[in-house]
N, C-alpha and C. Protein backbone atom coordinates (compact mmCIF):
# COMPACT_ATOMS: atom_id res chain seq x y z
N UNK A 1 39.40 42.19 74.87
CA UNK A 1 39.82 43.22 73.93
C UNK A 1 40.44 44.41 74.68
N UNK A 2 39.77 44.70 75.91
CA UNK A 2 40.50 45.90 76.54
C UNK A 2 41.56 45.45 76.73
N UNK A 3 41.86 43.99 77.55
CA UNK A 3 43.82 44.23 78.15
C UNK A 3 44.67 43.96 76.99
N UNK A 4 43.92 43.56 75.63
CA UNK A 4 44.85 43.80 74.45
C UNK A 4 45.68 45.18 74.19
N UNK A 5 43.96 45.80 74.28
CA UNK A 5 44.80 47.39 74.38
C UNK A 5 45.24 48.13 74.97
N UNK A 6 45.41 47.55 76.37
CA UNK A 6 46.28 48.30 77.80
C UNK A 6 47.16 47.53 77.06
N UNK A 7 47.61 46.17 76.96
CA UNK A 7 48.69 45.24 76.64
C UNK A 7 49.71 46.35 75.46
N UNK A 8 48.51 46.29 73.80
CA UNK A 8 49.37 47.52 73.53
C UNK A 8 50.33 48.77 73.52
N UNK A 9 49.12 49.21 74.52
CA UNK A 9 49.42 50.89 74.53
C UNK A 9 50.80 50.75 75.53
N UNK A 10 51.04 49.69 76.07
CA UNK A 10 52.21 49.66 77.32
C UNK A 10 53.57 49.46 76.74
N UNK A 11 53.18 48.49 75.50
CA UNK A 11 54.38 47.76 74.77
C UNK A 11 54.73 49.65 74.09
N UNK A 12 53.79 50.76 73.61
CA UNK A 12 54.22 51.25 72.83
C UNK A 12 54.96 52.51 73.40
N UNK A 13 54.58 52.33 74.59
CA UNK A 13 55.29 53.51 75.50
C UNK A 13 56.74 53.38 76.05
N UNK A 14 56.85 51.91 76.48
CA UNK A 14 58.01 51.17 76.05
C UNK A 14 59.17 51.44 75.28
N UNK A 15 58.44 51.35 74.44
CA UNK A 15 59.19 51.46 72.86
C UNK A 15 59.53 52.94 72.65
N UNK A 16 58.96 53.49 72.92
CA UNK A 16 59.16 54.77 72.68
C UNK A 16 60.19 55.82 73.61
N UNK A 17 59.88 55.08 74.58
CA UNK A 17 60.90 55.56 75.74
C UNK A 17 62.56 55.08 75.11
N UNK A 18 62.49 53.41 74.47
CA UNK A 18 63.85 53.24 74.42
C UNK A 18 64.77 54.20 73.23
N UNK A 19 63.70 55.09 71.99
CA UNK A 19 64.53 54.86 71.01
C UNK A 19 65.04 56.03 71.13
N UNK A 20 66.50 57.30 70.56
CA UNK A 20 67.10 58.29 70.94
C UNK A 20 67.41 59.03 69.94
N UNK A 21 66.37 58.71 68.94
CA UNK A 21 66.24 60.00 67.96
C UNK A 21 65.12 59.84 67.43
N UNK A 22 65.02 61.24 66.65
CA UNK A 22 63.77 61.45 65.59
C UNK A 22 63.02 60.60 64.85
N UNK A 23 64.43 59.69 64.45
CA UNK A 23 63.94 58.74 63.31
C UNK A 23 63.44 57.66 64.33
N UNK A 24 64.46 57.03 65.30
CA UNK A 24 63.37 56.06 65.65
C UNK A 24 61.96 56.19 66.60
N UNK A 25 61.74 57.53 66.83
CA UNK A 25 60.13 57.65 67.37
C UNK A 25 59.23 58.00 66.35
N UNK A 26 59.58 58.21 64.98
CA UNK A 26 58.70 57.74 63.60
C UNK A 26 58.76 56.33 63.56
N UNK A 27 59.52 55.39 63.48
CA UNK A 27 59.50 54.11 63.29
C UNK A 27 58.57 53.78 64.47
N UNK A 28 58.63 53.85 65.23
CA UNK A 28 58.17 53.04 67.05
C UNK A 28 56.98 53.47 66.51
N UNK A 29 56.36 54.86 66.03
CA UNK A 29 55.15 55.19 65.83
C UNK A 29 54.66 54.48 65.17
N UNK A 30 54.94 54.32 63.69
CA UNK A 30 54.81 53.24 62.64
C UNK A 30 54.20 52.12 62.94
N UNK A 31 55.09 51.76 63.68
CA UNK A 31 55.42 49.49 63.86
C UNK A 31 53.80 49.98 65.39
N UNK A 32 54.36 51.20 66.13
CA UNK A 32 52.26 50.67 66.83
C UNK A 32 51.30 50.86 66.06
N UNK A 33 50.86 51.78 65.14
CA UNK A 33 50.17 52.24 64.37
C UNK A 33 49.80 50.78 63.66
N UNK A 34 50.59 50.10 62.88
CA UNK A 34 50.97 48.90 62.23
C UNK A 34 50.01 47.82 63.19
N UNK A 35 50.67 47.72 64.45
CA UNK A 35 49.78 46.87 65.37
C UNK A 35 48.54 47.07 65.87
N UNK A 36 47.97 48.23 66.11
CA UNK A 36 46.92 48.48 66.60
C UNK A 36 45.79 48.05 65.43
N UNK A 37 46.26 48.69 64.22
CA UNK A 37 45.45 48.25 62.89
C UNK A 37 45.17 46.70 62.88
N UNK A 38 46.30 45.84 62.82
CA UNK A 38 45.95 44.82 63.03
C UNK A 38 45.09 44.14 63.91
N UNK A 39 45.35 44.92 65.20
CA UNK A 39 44.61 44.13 66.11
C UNK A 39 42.78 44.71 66.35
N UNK A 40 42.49 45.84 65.31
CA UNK A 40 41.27 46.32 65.01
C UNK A 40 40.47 45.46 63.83
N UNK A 41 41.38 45.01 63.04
CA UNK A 41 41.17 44.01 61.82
C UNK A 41 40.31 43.31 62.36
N UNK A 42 40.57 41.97 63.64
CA UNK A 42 40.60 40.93 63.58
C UNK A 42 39.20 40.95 64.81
């Protein structure tokens, strides 16, 4: 369960680094927010 969530938190920093506006570091936020939930679900 932890390197899920290093695995996560890496993909979301990632992501966040690539996108070059406002709107897409609400979305990037979103879609981890989205994943982390899921992966707390299960």
């Amino acid at each position: 369960m932890r390197k899920l969530s290093i695995l996560l938190m890496l993909t979301g920093l990632l992501t966040l680094g690539a996108c070059n506006t406002v709107k897409g570091v609400g979305q990037d936020l979103q879609k981890a927010g989205s994943t982390l939930e899921g992966a707390a679900k299960k």
